[in-house]
Protein backbone atom coordinates (compact mmCIF):
# COMPACT_ATOMS: atom_id res chain seq x y z
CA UNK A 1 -10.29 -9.98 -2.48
CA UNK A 2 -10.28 -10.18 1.21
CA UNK A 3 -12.13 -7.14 3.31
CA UNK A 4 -11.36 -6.02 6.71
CA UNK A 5 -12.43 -3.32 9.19
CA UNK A 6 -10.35 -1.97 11.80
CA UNK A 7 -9.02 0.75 13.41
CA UNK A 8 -5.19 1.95 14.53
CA UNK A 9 -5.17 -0.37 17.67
CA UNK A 10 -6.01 -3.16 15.14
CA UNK A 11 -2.60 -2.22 12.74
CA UNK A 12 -0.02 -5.00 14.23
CA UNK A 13 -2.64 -7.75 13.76
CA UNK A 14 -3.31 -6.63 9.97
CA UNK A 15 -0.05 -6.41 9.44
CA UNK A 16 0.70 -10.13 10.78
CA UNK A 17 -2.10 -11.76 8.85
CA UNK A 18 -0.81 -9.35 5.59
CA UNK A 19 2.87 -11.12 5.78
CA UNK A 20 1.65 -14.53 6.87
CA UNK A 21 -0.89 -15.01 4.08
CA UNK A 22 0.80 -13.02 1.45
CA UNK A 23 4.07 -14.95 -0.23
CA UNK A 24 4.75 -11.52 -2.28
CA UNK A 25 7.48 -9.17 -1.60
CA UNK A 26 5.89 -6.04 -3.05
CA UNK A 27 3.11 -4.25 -1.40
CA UNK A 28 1.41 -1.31 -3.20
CA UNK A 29 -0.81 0.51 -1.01
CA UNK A 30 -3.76 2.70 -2.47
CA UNK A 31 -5.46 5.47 -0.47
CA UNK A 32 -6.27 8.79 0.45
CA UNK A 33 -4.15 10.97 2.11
CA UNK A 34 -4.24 10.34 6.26
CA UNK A 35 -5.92 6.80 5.64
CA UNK A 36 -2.83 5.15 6.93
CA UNK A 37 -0.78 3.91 4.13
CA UNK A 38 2.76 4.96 6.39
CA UNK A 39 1.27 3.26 9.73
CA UNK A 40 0.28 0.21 8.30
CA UNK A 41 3.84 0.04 6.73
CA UNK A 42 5.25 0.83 10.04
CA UNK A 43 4.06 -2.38 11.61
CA UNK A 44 4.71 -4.08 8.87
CA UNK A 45 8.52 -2.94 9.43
CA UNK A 46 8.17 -3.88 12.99
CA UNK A 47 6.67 -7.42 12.51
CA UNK A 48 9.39 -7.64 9.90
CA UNK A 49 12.17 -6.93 12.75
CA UNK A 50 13.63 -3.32 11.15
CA UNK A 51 15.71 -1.79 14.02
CA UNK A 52 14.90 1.55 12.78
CA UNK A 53 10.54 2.77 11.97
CA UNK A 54 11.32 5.65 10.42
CA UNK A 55 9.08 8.04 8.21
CA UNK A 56 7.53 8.25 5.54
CA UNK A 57 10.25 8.81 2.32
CA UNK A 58 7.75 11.85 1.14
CA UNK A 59 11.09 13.92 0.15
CA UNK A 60 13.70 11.30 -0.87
CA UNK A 61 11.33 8.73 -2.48
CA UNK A 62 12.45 5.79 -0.65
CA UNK A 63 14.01 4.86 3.01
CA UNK A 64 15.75 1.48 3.74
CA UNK A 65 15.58 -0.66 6.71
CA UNK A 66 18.00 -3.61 8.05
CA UNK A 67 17.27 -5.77 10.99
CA UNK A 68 19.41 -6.44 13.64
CA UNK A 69 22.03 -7.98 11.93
CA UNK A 70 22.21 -5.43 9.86
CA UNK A 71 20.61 -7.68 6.76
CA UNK A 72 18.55 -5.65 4.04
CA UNK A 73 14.57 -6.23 4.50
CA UNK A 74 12.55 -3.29 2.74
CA UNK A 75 12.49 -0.75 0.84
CA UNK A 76 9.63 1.66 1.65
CA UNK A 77 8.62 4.14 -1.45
CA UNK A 78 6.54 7.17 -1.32
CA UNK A 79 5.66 8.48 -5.33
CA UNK A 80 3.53 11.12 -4.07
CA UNK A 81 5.81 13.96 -5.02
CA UNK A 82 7.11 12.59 -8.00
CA UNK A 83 6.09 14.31 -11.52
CA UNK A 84 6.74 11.37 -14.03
CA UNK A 85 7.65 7.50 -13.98
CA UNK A 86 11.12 9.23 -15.53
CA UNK A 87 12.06 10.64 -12.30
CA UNK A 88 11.73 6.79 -10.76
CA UNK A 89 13.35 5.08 -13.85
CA UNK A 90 16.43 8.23 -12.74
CA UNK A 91 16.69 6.96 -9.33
CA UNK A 92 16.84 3.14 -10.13
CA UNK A 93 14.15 1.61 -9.40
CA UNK A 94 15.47 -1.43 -11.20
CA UNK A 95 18.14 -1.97 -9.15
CA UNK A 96 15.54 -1.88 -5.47
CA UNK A 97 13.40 -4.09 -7.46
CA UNK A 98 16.29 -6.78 -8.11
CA UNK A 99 16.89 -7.14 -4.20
CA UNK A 100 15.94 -9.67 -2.41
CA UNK A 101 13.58 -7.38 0.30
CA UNK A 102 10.57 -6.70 1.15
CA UNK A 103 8.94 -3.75 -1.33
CA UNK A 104 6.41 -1.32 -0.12
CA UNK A 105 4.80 1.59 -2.78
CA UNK A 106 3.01 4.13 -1.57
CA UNK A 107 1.16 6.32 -4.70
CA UNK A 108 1.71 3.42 -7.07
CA UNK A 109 -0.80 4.98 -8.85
CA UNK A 110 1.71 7.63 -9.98
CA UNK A 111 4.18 4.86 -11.62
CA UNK A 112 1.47 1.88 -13.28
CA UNK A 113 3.76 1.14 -16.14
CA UNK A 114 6.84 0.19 -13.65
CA UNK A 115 4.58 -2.22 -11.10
CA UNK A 116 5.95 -5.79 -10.92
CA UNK A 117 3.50 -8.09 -12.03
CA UNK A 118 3.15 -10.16 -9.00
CA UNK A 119 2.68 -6.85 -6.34
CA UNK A 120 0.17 -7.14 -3.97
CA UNK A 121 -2.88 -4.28 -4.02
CA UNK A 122 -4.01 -2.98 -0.69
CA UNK A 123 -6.73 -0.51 -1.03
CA UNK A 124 -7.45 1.35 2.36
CA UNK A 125 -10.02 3.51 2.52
CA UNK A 126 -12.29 6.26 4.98
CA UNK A 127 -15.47 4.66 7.01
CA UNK A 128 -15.28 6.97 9.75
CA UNK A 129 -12.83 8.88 12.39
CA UNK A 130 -11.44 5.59 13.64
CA UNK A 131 -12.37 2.99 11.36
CA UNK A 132 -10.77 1.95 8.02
CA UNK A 133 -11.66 -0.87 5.59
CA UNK A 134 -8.61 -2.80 3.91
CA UNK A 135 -9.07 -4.71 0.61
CA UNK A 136 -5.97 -6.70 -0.71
């Protein structure tokens, strides 16, 4: 498993080497709260070419994003809130996973049974203040 250090200034060039090296579509990214699970997935959006950032889906599970030309890229998922892998099977998961887009899982912890078999793991974790450690 490959090991980095960096810190936020560092997030577009993780995020390039991530989709360069990486041929899978679904990222599930494990970490404390505040370690930067939504800002890696930001610049992952933006290397991708989504016209819109966003936020974090903490409230309605998951947010969208098109490029440009207005063609589907990722789905970004936040389970944090959720109580049960019920509540995701109620939403459809199915159906996001069939698409042909990017996939990234934040809390995949709180859904293990509904994981695609190929997903990627990124584990972030603490060091200090400004420096994080990224295993994938």
């Amino acid at each position: 498993m490959p090991e980095l250090y960096f810190n936020n200034s560092q997030l577009g060039v993780i995020a390039k080497k991530l989709l360069k090296e990486e041929k899978q579509k679904c990222f599930c990214f494990y970490g404390q709260m505040g370690v930067g699970k939504t800002t890696l997935i930001k610049n992952l959006l933006q290397e991708l070419g989504a016209i819109d950032l966003g936020h974090s889906p903490t409230f309605g599970l998951v947010n969208e994003y098109d490029n440009a030309q207005n063609k589907l890229l990722a789905y970004h998922f936040d389970f944090y809130r959720i109580e049960n892998e019920e509540e995701v099977y109620d939403m459809g998961i199915e159906e996001y996973f069939s698409q042909d887009a990017y996939i990234f899982i934040e809390w995949p912890e709180k859904i293990p049974n509904l994981i695609p078999k190929d997903a990627l793991t990124i584990k972030l974790q603490f060091i200090d203040e400004n420096t994080r450690r990224i295993e994938y």
